[in-house]
C-alpha atoms as a PDB file:
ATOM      1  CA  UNK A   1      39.184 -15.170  56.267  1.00  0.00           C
ATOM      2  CA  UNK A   2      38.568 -18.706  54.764  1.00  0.00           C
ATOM      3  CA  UNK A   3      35.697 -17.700  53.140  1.00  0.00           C
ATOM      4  CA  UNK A   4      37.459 -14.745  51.268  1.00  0.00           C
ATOM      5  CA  UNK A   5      39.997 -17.285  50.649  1.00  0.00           C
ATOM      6  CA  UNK A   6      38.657 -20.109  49.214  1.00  0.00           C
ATOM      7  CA  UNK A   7      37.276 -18.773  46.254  1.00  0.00           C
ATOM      8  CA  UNK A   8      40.356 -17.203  45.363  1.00  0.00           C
ATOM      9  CA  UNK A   9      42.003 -20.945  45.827  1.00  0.00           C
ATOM     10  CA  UNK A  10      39.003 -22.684  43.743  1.00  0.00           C
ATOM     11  CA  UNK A  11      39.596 -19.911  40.949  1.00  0.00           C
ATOM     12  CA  UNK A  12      43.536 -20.589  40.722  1.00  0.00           C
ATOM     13  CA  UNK A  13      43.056 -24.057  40.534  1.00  0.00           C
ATOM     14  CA  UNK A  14      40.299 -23.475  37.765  1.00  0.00           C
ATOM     15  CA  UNK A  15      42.861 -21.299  35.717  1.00  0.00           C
ATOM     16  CA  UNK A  16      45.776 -24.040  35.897  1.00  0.00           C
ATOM     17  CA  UNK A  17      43.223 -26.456  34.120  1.00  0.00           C
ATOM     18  CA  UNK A  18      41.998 -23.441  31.441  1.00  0.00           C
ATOM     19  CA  UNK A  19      45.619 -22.552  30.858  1.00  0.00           C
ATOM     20  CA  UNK A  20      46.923 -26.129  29.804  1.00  0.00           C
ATOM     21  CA  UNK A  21      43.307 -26.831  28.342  1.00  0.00           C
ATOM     22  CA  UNK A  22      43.770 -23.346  25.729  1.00  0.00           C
ATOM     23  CA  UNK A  23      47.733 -23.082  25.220  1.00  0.00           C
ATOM     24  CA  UNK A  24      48.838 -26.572  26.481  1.00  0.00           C
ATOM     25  CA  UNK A  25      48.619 -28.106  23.062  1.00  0.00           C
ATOM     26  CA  UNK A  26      51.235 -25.640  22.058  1.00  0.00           C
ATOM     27  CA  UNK A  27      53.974 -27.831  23.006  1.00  0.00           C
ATOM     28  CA  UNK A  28      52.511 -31.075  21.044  1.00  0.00           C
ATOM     29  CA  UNK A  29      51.961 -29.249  17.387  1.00  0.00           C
ATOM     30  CA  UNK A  30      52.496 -32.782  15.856  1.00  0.00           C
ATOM     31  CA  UNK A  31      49.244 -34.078  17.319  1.00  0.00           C
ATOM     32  CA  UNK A  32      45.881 -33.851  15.140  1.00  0.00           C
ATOM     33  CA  UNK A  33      43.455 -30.804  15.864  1.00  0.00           C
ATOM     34  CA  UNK A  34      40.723 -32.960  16.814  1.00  0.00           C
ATOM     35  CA  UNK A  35      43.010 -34.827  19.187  1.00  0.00           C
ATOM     36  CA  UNK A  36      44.006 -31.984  20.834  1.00  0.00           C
ATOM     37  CA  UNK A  37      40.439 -30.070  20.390  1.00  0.00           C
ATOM     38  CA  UNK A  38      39.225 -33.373  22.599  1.00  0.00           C
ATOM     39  CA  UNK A  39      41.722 -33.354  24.917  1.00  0.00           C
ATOM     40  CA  UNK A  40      41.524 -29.857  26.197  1.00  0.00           C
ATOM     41  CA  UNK A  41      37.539 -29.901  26.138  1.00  0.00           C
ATOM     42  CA  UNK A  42      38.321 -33.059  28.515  1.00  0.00           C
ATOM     43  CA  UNK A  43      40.784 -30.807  30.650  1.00  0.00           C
ATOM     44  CA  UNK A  44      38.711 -27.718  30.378  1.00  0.00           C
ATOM     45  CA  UNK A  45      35.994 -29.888  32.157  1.00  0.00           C
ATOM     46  CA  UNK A  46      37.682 -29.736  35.271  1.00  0.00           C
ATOM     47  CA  UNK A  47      38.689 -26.176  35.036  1.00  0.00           C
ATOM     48  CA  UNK A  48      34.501 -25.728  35.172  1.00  0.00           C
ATOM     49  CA  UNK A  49      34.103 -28.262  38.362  1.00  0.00           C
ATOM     50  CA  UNK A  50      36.346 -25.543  40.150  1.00  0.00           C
ATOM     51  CA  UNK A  51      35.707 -22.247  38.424  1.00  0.00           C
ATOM     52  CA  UNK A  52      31.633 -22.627  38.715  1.00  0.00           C
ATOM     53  CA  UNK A  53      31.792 -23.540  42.315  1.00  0.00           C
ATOM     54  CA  UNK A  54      34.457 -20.829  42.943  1.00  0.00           C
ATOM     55  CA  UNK A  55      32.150 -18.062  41.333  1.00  0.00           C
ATOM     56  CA  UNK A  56      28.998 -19.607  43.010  1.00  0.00           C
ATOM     57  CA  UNK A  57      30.618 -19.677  47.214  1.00  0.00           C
ATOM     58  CA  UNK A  58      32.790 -16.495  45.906  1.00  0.00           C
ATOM     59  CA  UNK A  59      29.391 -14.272  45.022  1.00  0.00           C
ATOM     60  CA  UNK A  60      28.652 -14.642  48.868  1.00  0.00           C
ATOM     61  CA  UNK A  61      31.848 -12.343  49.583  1.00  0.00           C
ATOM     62  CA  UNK A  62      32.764 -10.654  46.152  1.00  0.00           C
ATOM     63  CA  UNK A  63      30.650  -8.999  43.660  1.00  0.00           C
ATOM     64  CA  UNK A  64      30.561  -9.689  40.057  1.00  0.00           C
ATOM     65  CA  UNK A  65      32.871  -7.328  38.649  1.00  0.00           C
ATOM     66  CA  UNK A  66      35.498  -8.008  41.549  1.00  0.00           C
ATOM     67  CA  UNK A  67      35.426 -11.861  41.148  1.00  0.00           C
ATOM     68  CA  UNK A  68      36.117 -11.406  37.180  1.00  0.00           C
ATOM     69  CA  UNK A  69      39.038  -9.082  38.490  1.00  0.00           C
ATOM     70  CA  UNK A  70      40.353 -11.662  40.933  1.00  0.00           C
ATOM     71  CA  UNK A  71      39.836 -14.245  37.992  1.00  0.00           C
ATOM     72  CA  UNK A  72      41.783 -12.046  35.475  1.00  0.00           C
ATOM     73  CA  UNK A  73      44.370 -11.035  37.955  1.00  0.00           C
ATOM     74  CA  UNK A  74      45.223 -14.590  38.305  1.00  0.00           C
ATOM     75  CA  UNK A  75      45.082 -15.748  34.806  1.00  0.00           C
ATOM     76  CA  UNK A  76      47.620 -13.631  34.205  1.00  0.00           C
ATOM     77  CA  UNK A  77      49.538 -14.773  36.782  1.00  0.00           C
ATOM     78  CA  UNK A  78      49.246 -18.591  36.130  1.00  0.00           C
ATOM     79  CA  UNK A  79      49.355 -17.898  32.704  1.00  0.00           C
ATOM     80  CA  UNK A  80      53.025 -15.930  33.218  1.00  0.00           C
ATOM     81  CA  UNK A  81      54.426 -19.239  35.489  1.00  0.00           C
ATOM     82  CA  UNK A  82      53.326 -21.668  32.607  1.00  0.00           C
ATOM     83  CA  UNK A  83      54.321 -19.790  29.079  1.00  0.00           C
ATOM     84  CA  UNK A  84      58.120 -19.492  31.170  1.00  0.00           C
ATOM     85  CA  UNK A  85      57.879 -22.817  32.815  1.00  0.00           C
ATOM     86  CA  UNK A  86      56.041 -24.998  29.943  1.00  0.00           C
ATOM     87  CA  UNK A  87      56.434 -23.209  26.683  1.00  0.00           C
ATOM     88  CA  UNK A  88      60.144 -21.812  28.195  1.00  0.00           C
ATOM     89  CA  UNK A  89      58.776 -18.292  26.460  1.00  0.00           C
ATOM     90  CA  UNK A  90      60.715 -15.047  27.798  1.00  0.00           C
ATOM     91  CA  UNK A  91      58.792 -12.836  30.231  1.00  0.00           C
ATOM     92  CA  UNK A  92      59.447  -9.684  28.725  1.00  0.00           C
ATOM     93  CA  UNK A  93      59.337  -6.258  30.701  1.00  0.00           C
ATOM     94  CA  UNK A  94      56.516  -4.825  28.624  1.00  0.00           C
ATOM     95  CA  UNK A  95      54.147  -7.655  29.528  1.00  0.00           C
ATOM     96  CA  UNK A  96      55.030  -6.334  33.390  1.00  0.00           C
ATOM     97  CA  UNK A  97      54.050  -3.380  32.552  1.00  0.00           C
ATOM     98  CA  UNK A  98      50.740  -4.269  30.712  1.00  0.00           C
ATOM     99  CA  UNK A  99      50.104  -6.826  34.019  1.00  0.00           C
ATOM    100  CA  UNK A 100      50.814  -3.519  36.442  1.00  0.00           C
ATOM    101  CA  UNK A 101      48.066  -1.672  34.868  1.00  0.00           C
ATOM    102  CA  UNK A 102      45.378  -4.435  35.137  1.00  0.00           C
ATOM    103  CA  UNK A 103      46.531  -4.458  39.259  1.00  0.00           C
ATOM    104  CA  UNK A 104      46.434  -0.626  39.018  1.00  0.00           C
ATOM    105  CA  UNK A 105      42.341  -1.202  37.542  1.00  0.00           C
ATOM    106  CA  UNK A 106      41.539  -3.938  40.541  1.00  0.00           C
ATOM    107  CA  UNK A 107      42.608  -1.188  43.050  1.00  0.00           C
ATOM    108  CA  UNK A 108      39.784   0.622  41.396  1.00  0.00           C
ATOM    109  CA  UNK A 109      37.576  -2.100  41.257  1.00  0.00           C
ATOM    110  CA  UNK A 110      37.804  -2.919  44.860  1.00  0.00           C
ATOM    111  CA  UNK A 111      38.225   0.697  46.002  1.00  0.00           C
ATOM    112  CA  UNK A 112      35.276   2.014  47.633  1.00  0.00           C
ATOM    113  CA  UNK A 113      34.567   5.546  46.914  1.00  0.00           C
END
């Protein structure tokens, strides 16, 4: 069970650093570009010491195509908590939607047939 897990927990905390290294900036428009172009290169650094580690150990229980799904599902999740918690952007229905049909395509990806 830990060993399905764990991946899944090195890839979340991986996607917290990506998300405030690509859209955390957002909130600080004053700063220069190259400030903030060095800044989230430093935080996206991080987001690699878990994400290449979490792919690596992950490949031992997941395929390929299954760990990009796990990845994407939770981008999308993270990436929901932090535009309504950081940027205070609405969560509209629509994006449910559009997130319900990416689930809807991991059932297929993990689905064996």
């Amino acid at each position: 069970m830990l060993k399905n897990l764990f991946p899944i927990i090195m890839l979340t905390i991986s996607n917290i650093f990506m998300t405030f290294a690509w859209y955390g900036h957002l909130r600080h428009k004053s700063a220069a570009l190259w400030v903030v172009i060095l800044v989230s290169w430093g935080i996206a650094f991080f987001e690699y010491c878990f994400q290449v580690p979490a792919n690596r150990i992950g490949h031992e229980v997941y395929n390929a195509a299954q760990l990009k799904t796990i990845q994407e599902i939770i981008t999308l999740i993270v990436f929901s908590v932090f535009s309504v918690l950081y940027l205070k952007e609405e969560f509209r229905w629509n994006y449910l939607v559009g997130f319900a049909f990416i689930i809807l395509a991991a059932f297929f990806i993990f689905k064996k047939f």
